[in-house]
PDB file of N, CA and C in Angstrom:
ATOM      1  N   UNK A   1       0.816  -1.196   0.000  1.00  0.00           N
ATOM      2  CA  UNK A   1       0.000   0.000   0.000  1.00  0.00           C
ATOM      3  C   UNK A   1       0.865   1.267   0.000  1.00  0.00           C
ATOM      4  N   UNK A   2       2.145   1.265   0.721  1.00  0.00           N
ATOM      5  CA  UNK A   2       2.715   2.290   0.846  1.00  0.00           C
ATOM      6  C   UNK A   2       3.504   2.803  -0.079  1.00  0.00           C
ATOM      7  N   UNK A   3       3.666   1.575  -1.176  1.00  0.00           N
ATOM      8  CA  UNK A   3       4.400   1.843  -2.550  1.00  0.00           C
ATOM      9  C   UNK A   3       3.387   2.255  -3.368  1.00  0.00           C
ATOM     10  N   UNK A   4       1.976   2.137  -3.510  1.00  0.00           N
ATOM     11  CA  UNK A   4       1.115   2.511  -4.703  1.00  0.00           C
ATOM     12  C   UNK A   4       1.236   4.073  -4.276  1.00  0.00           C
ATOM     13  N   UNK A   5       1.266   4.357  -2.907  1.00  0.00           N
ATOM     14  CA  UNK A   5       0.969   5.991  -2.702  1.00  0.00           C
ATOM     15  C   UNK A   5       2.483   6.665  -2.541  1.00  0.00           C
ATOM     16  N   UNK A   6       3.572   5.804  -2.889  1.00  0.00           N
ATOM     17  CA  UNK A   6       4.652   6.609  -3.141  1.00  0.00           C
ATOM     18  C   UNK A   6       4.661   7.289  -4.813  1.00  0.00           C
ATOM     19  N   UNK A   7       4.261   6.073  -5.287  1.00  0.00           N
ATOM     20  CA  UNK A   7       4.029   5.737  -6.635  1.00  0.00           C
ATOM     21  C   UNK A   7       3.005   6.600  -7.590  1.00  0.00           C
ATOM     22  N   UNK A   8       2.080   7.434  -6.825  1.00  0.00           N
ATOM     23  CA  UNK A   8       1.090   8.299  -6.983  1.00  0.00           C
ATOM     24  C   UNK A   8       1.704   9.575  -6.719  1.00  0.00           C
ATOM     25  N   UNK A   9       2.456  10.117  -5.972  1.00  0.00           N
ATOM     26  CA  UNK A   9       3.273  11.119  -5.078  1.00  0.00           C
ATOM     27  C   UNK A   9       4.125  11.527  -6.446  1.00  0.00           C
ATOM     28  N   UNK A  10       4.988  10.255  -6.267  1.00  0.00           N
ATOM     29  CA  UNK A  10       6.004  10.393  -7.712  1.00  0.00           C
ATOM     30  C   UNK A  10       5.475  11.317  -8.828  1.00  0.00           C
ATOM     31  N   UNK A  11       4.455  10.166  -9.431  1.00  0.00           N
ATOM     32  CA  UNK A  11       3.774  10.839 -10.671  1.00  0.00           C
ATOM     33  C   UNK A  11       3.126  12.309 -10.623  1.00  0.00           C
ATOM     34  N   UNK A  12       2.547  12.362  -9.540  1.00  0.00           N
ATOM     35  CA  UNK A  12       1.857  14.037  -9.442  1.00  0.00           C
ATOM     36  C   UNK A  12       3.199  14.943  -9.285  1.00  0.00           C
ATOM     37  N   UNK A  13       4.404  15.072  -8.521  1.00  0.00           N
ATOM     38  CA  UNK A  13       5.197  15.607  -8.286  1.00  0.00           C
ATOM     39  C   UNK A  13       5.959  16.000 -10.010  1.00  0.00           C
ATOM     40  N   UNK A  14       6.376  14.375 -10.641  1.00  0.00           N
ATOM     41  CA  UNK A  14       6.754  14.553 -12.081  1.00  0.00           C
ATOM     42  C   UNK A  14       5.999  15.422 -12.936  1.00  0.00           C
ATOM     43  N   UNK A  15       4.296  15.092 -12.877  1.00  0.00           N
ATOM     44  CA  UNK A  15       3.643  15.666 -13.721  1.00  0.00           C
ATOM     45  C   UNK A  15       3.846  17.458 -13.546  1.00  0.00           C
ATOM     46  N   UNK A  16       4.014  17.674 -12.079  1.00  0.00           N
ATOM     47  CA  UNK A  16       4.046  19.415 -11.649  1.00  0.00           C
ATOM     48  C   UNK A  16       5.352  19.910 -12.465  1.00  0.00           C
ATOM     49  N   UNK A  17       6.628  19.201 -12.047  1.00  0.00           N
ATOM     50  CA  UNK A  17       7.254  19.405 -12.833  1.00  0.00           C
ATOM     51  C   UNK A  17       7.444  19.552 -14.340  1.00  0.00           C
ATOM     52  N   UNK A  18       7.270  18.952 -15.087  1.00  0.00           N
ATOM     53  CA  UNK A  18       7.089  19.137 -16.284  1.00  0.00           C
ATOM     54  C   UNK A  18       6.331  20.255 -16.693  1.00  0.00           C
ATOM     55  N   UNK A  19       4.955  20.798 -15.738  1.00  0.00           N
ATOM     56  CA  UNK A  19       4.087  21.461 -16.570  1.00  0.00           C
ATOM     57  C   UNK A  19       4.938  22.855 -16.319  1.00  0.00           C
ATOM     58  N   UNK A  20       5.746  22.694 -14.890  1.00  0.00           N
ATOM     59  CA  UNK A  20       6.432  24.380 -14.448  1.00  0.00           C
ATOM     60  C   UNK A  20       7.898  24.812 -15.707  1.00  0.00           C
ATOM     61  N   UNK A  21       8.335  23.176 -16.004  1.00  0.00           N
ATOM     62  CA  UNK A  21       9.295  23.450 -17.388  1.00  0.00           C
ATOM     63  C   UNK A  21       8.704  24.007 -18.658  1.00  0.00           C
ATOM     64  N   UNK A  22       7.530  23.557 -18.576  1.00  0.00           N
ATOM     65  CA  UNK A  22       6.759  23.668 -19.845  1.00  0.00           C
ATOM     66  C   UNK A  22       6.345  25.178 -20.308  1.00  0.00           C
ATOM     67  N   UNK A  23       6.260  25.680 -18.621  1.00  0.00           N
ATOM     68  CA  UNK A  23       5.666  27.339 -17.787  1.00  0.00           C
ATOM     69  C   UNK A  23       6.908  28.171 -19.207  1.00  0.00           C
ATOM     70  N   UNK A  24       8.366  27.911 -17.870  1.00  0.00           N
ATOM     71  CA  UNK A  24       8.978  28.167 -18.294  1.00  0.00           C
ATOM     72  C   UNK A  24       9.936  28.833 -19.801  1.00  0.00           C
ATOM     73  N   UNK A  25       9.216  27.384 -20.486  1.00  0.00           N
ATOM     74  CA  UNK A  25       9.752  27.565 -22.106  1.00  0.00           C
ATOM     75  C   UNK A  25       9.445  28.151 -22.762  1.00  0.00           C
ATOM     76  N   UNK A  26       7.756  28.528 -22.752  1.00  0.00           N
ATOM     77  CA  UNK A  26       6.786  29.471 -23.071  1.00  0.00           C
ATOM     78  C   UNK A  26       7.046  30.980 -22.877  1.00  0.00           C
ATOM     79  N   UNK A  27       7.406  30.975 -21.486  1.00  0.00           N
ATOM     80  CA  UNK A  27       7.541  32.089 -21.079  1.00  0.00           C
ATOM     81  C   UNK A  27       8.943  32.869 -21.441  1.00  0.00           C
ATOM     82  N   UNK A  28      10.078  32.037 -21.956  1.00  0.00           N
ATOM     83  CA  UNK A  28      11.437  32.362 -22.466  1.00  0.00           C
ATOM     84  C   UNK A  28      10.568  33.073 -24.035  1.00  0.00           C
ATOM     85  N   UNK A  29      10.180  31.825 -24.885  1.00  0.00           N
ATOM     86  CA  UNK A  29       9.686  32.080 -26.031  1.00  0.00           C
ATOM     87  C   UNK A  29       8.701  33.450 -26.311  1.00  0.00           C
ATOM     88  N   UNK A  30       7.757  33.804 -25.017  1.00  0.00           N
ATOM     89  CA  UNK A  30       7.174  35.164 -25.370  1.00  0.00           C
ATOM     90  C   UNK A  30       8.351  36.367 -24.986  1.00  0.00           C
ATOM     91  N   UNK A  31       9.245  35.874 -23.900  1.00  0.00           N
ATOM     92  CA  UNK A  31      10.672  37.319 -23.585  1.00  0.00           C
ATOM     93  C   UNK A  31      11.150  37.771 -25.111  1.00  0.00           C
ATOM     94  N   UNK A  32      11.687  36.682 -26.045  1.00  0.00           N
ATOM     95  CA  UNK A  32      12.258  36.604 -26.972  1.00  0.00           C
ATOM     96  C   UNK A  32      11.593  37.560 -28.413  1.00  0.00           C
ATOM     97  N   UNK A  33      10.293  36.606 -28.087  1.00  0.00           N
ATOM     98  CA  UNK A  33       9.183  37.833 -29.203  1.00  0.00           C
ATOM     99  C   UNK A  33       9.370  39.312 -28.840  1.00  0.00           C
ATOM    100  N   UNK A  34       8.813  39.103 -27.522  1.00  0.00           N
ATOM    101  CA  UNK A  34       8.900  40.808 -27.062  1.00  0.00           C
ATOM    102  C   UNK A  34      10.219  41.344 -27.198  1.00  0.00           C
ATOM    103  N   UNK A  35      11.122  40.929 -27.073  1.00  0.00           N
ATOM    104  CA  UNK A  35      12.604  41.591 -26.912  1.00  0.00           C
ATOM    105  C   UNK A  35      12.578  42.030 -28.804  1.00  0.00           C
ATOM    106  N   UNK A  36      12.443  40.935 -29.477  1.00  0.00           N
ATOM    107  CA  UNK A  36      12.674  41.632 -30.657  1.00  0.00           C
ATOM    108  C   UNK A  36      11.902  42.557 -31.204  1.00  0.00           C
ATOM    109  N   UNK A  37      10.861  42.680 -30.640  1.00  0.00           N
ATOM    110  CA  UNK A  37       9.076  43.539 -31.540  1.00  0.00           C
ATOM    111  C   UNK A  37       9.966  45.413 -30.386  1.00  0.00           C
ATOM    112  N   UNK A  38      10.615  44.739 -29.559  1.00  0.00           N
ATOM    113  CA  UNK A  38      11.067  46.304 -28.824  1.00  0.00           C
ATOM    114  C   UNK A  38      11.631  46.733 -29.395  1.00  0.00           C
ATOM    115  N   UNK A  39      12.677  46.195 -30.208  1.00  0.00           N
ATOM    116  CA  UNK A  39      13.839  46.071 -30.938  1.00  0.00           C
ATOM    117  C   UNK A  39      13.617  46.924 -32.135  1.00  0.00           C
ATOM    118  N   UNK A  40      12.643  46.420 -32.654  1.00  0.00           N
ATOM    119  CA  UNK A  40      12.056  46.810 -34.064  1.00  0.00           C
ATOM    120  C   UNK A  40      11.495  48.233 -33.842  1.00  0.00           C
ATOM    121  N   UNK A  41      10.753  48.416 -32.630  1.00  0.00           N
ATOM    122  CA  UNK A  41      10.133  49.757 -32.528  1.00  0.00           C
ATOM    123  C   UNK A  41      10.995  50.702 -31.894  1.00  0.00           C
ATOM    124  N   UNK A  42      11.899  50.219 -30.990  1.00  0.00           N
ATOM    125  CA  UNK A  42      13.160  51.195 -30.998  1.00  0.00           C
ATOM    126  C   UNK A  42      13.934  52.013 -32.385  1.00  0.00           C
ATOM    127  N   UNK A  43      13.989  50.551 -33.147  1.00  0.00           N
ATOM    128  CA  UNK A  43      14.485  51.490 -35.019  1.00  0.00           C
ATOM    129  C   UNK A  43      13.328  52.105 -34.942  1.00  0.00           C
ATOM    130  N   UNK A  44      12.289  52.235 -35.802  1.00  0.00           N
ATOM    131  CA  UNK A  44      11.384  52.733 -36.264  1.00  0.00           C
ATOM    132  C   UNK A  44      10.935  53.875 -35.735  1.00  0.00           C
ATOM    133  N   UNK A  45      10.987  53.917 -34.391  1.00  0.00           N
ATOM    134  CA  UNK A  45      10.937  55.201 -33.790  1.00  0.00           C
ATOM    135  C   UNK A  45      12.513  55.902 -33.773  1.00  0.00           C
ATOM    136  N   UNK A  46      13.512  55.560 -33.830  1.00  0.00           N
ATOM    137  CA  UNK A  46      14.520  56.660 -34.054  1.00  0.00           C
ATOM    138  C   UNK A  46      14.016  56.970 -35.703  1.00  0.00           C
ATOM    139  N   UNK A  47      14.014  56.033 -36.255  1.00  0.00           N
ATOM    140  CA  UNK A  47      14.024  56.522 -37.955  1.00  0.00           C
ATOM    141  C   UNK A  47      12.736  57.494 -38.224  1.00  0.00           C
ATOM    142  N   UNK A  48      11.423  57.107 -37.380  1.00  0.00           N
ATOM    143  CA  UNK A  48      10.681  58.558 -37.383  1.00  0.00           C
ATOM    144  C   UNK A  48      10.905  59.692 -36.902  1.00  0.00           C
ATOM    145  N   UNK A  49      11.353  59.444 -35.971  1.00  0.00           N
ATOM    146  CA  UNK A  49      12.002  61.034 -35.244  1.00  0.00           C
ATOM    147  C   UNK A  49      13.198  61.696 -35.480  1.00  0.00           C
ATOM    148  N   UNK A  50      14.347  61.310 -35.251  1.00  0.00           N
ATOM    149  CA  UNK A  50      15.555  61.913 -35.154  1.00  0.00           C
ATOM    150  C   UNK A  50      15.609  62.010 -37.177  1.00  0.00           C
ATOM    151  N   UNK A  51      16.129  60.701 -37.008  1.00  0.00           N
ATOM    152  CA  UNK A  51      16.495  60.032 -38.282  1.00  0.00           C
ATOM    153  C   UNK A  51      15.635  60.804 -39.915  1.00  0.00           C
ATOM    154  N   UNK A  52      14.437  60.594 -39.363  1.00  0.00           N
ATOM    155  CA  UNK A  52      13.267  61.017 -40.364  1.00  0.00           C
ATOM    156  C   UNK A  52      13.324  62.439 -40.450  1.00  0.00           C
ATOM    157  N   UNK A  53      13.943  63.129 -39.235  1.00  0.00           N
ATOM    158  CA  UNK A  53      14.173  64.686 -39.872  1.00  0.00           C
ATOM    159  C   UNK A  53      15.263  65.317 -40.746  1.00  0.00           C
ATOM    160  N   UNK A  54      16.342  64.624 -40.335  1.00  0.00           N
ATOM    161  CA  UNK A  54      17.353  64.477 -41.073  1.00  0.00           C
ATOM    162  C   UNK A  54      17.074  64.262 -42.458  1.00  0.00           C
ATOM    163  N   UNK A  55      17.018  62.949 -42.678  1.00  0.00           N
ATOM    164  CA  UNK A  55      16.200  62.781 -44.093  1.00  0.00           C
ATOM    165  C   UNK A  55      15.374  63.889 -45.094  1.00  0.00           C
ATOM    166  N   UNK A  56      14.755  64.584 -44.359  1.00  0.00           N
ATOM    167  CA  UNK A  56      13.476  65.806 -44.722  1.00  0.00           C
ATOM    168  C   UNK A  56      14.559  66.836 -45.013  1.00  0.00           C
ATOM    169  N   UNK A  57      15.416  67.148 -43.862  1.00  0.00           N
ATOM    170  CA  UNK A  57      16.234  68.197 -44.170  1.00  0.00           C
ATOM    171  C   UNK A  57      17.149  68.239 -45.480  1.00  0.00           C
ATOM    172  N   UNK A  58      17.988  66.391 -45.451  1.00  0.00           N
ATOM    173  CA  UNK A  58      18.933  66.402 -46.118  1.00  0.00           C
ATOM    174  C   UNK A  58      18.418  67.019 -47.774  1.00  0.00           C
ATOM    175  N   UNK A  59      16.946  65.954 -48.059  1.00  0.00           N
ATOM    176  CA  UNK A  59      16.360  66.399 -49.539  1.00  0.00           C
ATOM    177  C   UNK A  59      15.953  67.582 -49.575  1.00  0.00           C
ATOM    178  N   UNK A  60      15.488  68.511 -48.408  1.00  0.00           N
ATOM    179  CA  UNK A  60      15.335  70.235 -48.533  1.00  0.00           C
ATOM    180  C   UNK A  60      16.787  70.883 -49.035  1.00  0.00           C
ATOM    181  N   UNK A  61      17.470  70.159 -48.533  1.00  0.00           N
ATOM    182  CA  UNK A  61      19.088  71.098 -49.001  1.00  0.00           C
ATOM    183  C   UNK A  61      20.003  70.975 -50.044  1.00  0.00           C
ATOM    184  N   UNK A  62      19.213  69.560 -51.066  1.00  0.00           N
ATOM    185  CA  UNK A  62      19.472  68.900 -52.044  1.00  0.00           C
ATOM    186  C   UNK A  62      21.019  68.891 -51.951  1.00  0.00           C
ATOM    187  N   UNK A  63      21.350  67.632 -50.513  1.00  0.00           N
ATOM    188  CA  UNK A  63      22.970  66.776 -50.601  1.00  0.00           C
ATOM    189  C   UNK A  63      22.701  65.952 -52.003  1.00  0.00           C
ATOM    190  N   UNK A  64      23.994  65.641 -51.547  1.00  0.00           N
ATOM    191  CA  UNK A  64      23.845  64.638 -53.018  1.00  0.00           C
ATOM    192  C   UNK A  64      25.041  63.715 -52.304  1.00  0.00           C
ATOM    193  N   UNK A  65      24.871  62.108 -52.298  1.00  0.00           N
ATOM    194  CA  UNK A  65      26.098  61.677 -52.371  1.00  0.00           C
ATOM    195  C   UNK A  65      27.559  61.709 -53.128  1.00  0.00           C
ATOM    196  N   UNK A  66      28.583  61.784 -52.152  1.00  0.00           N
ATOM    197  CA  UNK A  66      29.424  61.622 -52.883  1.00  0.00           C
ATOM    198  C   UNK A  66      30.034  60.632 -53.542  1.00  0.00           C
ATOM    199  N   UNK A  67      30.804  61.359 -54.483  1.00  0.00           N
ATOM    200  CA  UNK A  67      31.429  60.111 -55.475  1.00  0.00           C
ATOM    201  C   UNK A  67      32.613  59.914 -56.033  1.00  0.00           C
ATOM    202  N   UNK A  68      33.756  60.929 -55.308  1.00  0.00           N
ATOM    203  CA  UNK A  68      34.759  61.257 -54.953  1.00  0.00           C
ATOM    204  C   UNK A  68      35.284  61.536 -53.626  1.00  0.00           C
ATOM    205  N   UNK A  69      36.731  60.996 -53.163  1.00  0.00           N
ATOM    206  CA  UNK A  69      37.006  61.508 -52.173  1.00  0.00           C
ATOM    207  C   UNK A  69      38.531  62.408 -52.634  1.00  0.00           C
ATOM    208  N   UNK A  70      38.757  63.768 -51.852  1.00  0.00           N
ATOM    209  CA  UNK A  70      39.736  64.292 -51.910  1.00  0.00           C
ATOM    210  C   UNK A  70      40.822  64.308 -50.281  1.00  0.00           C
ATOM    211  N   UNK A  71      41.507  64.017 -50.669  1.00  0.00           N
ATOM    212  CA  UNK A  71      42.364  64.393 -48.894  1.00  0.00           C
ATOM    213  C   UNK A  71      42.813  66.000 -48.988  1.00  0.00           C
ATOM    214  N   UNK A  72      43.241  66.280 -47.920  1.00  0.00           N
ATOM    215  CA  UNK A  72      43.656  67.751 -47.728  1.00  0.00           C
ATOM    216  C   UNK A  72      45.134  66.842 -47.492  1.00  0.00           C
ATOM    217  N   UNK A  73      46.483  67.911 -48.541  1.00  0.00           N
ATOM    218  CA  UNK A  73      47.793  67.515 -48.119  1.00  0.00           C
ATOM    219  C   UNK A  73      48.399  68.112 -46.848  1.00  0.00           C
ATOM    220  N   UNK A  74      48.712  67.580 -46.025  1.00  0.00           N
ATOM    221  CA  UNK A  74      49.394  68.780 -45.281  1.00  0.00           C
ATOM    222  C   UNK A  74      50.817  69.110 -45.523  1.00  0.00           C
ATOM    223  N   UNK A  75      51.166  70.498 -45.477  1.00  0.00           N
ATOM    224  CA  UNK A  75      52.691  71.009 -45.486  1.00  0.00           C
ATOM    225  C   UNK A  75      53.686  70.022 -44.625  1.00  0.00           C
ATOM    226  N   UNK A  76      54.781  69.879 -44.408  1.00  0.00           N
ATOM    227  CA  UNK A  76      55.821  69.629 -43.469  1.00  0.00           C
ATOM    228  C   UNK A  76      55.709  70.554 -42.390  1.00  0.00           C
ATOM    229  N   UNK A  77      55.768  71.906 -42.457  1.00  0.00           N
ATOM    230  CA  UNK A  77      56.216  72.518 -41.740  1.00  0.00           C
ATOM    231  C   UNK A  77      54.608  73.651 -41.257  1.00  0.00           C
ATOM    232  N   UNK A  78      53.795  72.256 -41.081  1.00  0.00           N
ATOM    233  CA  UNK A  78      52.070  73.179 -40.859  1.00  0.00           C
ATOM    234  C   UNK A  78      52.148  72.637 -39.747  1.00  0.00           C
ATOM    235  N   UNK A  79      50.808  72.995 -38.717  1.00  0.00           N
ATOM    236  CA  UNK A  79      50.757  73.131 -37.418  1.00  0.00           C
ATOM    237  C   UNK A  79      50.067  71.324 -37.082  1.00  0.00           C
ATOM    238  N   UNK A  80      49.640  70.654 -38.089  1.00  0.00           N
ATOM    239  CA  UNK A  80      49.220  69.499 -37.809  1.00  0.00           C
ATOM    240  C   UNK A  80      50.219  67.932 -37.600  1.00  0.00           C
ATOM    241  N   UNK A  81      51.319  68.384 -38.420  1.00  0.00           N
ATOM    242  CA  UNK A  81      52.837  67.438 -38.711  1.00  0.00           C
ATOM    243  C   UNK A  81      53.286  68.245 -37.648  1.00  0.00           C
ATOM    244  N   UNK A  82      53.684  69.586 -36.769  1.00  0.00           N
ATOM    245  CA  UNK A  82      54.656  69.707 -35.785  1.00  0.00           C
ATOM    246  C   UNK A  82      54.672  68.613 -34.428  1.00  0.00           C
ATOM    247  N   UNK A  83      55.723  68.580 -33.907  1.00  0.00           N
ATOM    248  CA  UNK A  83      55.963  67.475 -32.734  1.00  0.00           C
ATOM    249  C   UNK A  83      56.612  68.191 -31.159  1.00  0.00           C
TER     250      UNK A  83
END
């Protein structure tokens, strides 16, 4: 008798377990969604705000990429080469 109700103990104890792993995995799997959907609206909100004015400005001031680069030479004896 005392083994069928160890034997019952067991199984309910196993079964709790499993369902609190089960809790668990779920609950990793919705962190993960949410972490990335934050992720996404973190861009999207810099790119509307900051980003998106920039943008507005840059085509008001008609930049243009470049498509050349030039260096500036410096002298020997200019204030950026002295030591």
């Amino acid at each position: 008798m005392a083994l069928a109700v160890m034997l019952v103990i067991y199984v309910v104890l196993i079964n709790n377990l499993t369902q609190g792993s089960y809790l668990i995995k779920n609950y990793n799997k919705q962190m993960d969604t949410l972490l990335t959907q934050n992720k996404n609206l973190q861009t999207s909100f810099a790119e509307s705000g900051f980003l998106g004015n920039v943008q507005d400005r840059v085509q008001a001031l008609s930049f243009e990429k470049t498509t050349q680069i030039t260096y500036v030479q410096l002298l020997d004896n200019s204030l950026g080469m002295a030591k």
